[in-house]
Protein backbone atom coordinates (compact mmCIF):
# COMPACT_ATOMS: atom_id res chain seq x y z
CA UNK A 1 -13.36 16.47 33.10
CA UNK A 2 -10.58 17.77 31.08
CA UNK A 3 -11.05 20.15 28.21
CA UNK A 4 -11.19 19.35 24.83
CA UNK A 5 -12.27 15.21 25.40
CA UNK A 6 -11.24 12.98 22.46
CA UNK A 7 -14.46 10.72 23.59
CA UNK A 8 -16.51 13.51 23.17
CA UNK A 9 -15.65 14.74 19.58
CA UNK A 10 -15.74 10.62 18.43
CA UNK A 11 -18.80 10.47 19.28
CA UNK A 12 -19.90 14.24 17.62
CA UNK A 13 -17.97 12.71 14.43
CA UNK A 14 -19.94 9.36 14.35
CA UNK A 15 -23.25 11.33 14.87
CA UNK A 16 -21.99 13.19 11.60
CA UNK A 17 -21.64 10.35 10.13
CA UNK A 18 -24.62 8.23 10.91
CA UNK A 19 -26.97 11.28 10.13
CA UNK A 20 -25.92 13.30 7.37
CA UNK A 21 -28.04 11.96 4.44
CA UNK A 22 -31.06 12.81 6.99
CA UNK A 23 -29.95 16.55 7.57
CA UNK A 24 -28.24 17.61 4.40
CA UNK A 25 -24.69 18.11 5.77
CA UNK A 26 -22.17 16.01 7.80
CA UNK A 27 -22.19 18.10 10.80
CA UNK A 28 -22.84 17.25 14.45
CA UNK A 29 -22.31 18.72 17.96
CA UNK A 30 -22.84 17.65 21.51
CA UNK A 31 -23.21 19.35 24.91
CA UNK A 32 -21.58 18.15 27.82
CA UNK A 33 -21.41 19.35 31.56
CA UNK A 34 -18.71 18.04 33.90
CA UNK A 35 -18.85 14.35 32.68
CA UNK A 36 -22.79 14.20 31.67
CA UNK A 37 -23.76 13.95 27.69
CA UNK A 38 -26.87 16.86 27.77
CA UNK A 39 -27.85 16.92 24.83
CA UNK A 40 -27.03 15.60 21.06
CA UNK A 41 -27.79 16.67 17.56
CA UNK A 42 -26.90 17.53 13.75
CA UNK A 43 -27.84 19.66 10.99
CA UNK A 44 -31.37 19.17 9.72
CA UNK A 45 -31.47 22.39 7.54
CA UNK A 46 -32.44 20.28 4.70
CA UNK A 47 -34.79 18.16 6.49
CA UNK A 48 -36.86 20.90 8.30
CA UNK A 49 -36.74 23.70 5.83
CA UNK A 50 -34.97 25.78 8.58
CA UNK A 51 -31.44 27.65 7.26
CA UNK A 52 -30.98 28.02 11.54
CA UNK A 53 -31.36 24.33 11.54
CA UNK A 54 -27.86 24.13 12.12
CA UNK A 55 -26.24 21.60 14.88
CA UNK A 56 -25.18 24.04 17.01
CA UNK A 57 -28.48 25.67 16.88
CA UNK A 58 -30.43 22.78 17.24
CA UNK A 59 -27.84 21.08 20.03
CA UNK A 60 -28.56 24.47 22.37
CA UNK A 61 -32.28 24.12 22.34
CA UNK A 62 -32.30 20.51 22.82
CA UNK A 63 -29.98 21.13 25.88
CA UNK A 64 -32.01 24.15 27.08
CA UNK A 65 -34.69 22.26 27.13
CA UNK A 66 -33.12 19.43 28.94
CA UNK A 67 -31.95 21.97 31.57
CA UNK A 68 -34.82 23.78 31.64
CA UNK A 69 -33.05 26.88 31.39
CA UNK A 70 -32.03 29.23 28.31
CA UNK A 71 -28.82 29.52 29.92
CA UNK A 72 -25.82 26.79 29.39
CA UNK A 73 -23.42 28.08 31.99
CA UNK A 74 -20.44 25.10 33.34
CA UNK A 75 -21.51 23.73 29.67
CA UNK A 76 -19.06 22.78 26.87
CA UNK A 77 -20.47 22.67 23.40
CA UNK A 78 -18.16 20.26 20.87
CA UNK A 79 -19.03 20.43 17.44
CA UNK A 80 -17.40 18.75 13.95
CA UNK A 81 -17.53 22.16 11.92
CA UNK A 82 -15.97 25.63 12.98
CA UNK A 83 -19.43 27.33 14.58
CA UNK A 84 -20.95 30.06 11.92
CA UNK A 85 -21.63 33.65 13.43
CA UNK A 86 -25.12 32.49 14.20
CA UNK A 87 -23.90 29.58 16.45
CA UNK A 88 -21.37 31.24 18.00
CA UNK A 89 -23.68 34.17 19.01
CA UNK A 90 -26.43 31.43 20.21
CA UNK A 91 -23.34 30.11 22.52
CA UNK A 92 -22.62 33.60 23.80
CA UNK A 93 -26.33 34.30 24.65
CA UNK A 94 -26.26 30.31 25.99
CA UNK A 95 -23.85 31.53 28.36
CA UNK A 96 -22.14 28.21 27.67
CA UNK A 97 -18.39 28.11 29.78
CA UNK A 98 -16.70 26.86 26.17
CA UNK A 99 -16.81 25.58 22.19
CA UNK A 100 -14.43 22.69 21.06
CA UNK A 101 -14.68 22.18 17.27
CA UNK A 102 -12.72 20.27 14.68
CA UNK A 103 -12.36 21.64 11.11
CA UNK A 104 -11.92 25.01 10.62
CA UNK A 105 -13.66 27.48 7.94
CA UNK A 106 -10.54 27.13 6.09
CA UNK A 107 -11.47 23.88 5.45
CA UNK A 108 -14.62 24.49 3.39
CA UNK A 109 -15.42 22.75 0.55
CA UNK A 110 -17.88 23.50 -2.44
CA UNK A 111 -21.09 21.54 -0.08
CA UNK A 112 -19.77 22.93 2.97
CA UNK A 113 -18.80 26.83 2.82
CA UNK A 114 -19.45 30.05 4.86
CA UNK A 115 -21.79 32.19 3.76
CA UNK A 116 -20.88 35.37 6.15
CA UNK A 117 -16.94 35.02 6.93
CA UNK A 118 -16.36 36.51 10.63
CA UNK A 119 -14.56 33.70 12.38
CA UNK A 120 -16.08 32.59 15.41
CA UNK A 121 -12.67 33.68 17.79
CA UNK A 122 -13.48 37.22 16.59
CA UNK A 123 -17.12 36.90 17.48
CA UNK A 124 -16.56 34.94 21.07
CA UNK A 125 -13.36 38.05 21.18
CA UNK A 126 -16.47 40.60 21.06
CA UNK A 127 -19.29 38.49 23.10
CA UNK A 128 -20.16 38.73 27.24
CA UNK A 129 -19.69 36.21 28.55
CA UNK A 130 -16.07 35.27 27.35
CA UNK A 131 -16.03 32.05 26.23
CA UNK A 132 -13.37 29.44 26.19
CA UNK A 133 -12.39 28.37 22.53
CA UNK A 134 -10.55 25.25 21.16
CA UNK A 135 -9.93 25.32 17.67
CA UNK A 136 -8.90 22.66 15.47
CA UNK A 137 -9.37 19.96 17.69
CA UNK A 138 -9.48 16.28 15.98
CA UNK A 139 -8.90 18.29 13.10
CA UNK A 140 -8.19 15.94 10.59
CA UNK A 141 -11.06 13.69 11.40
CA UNK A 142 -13.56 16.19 11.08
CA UNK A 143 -12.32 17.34 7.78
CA UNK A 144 -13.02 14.00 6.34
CA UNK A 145 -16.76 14.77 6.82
CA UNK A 146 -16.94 17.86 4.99
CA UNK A 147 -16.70 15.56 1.71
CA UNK A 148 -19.60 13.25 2.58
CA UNK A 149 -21.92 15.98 1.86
């Protein structure tokens, strides 16, 4: 498998979109190993009550249950929305090999903004293991989902 996967992020975008009334925001992410879907899921902060209900979040547990292992190593995480500091700490501590994601914080709109602005390049820059990162990928297609919210 070659790194980032335009199948991959289509399918983290139509997630987004097929599920974004039901979790609050139009945010998705998938984790894949070598050519195997782990794991799938999007924001459900609304839904559950949970502010760490975030896709990211909630796309690591799912595959570290999966795997039954807390670590992600060999695993690519693609998600729709530039990773917060919380997700992009979870994929440090996953151990995951990389993060693809699409539109970037600079991309925020009133319904989808950061609340604590330390990019997630500066937080993978300062994190063990070092993570792969590709930013901006599909770009403009996940932009169009920040204004379903």
């Amino acid at each position: 498998m070659i790194y980032p996967d335009k199948e991959i992020m289509q399918r983290a975008i139509e997630l987004a979109k097929e599920k974004y009334k039901e979790g609050g925001h139009a945010v998705a992410a998938i984790i894949v190993k070598g050519d195997e879907t782990i794991a799938e899921a999007f924001t459900t902060i609304i839904r559950d009550n949970d502010p760490t209900a975030h896709a990211e979040i909630n796309v690591i547990r799912e595959a570290a249950k999966k795997l039954s292992s807390r670590y992600l190593e060999d695993c690519y995480l693609y998600t729709t929305y530039e990773p917060c500091p919380m997700c992009s700490s979870a994929a440090v501590w996953a151990k995951l090999k990389g993060i693809v994601y699409g539109a970037s914080r600079h991309d925020e709109t009133p319904q989808a903004h950061w609340r604590v602005r330390i990019p997630s390049e500066e937080i993978l820059e300062h994190g063990d293991p070092k993570l792969e990162l590709y930013s901006e990928f599909m770009r403009a297609e996940c932009c169009e989902l920040l204004h379903l919210q």
